[in-house]
Protein backbone atom coordinates (compact mmCIF):
# COMPACT_ATOMS: atom_id res chain seq x y z
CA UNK A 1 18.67 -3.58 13.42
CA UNK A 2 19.19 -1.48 16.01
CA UNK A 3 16.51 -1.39 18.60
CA UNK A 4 16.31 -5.76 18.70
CA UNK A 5 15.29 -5.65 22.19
CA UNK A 6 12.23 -3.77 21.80
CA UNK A 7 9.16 -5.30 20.47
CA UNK A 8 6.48 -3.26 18.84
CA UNK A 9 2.68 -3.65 17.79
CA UNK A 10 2.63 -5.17 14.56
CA UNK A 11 1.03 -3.75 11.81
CA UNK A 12 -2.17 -5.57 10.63
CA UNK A 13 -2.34 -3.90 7.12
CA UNK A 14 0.38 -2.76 5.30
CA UNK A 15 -1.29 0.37 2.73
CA UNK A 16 1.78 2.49 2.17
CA UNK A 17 5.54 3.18 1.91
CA UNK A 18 6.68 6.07 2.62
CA UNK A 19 9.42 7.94 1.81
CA UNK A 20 11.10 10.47 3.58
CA UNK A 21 14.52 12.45 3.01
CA UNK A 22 16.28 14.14 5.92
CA UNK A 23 19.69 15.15 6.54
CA UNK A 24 20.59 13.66 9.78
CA UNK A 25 24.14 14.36 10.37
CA UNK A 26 24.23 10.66 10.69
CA UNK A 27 26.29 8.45 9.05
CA UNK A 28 24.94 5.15 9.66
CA UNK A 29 21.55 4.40 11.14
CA UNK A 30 23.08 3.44 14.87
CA UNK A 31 24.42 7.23 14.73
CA UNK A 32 20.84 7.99 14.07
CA UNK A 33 19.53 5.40 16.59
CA UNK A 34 21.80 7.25 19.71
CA UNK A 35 20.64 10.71 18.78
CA UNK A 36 16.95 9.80 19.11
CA UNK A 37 17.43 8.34 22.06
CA UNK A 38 19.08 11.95 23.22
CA UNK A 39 16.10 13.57 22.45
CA UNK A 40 13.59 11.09 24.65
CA UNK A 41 12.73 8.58 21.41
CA UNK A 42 12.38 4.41 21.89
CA UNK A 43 13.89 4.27 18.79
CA UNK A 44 14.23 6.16 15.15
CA UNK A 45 10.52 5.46 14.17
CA UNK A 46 11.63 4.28 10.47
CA UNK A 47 11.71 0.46 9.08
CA UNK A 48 14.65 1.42 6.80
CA UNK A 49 17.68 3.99 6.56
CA UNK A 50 19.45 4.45 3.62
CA UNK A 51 22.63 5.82 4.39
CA UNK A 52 24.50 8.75 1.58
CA UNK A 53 26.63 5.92 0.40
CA UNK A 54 23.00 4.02 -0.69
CA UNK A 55 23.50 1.07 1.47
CA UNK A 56 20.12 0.21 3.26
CA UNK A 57 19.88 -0.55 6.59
CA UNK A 58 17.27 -1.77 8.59
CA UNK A 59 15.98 -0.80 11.87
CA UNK A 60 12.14 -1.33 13.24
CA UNK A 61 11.02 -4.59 12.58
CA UNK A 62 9.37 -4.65 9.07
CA UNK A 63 6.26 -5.84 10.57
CA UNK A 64 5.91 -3.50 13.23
CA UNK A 65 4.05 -0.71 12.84
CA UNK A 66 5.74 2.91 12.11
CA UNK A 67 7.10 5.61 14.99
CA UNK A 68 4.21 7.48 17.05
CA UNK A 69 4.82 10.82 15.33
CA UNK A 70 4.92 9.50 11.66
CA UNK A 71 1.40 9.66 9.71
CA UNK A 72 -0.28 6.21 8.89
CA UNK A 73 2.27 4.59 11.27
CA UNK A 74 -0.15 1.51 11.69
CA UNK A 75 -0.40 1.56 8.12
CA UNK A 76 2.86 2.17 6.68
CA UNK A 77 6.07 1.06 5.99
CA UNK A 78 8.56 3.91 6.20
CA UNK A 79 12.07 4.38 4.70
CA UNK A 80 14.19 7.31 6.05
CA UNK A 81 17.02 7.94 2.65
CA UNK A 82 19.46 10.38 4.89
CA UNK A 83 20.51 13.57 3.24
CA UNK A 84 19.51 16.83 1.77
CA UNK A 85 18.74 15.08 -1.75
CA UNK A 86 18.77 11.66 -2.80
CA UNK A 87 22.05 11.08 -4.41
CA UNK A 88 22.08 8.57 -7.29
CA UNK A 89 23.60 5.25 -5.11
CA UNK A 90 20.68 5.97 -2.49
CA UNK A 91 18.34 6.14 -5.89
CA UNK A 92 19.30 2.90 -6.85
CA UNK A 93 19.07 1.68 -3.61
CA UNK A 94 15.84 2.93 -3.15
CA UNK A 95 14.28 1.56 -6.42
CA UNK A 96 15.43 -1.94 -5.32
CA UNK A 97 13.70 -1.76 -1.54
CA UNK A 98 10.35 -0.31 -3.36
CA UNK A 99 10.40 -2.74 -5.97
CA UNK A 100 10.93 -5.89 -3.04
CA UNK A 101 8.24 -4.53 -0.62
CA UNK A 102 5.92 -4.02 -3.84
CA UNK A 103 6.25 -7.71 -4.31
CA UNK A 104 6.07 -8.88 -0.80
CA UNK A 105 2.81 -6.42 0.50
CA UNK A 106 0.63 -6.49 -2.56
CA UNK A 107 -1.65 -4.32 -1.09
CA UNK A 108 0.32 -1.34 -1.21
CA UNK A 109 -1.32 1.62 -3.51
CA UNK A 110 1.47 4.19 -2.91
């Protein structure tokens, strides 16, 4: 985790998980983590980052809600896969996350 210093709000419903693919130019999610503090951010905004090679990494505090500027952010759990497509490791990777936060937030209709 890379912002374990900061504590935010925590979510009191969890409704979604989102999904969102971006290319970066990161490798790992503390690459990620500098550059959006560059540009003025607290921190990347996402729960999870799942890196080309498909290894997940976490960052925000599950329980805390999403950055300002994503949609439902007091709603949602979101997971950043970084790249221009999601290769088939970060697939994998992906379908193992969804499946565990399925389990653990039982509300989730998305």
């Amino acid at each position: 985790m890379t912002n374990s210093k900061l504590n935010f709000r925590k979510r009191i419903t969890t409704t979604k998980l989102i999904v969102n693919t971006l290319d970066t130019g990161c490798k790992s999610v503390g690459e990620y983590f500098c550059l959006c503090r560059k540009k003025g951010e607290l921190d990347t905004g996402y729960h999870y980052f799942i890196t080309e090679g498909g290894f997940i990494e976490a960052d925000r505090n599950e329980e805390a809600i999403a950055g300002w500027n994503l949609p439902d952010n007091e709603t949602s759990i979101y997971i950043l896969v970084n790249g221009k497509s999601c290769s088939d490791a970060q697939q994998v990777s992906l379908e193992e996350l969804l499946s565990t936060l399925h389990n653990k937030y039982k509300d989730v209709k998305e």
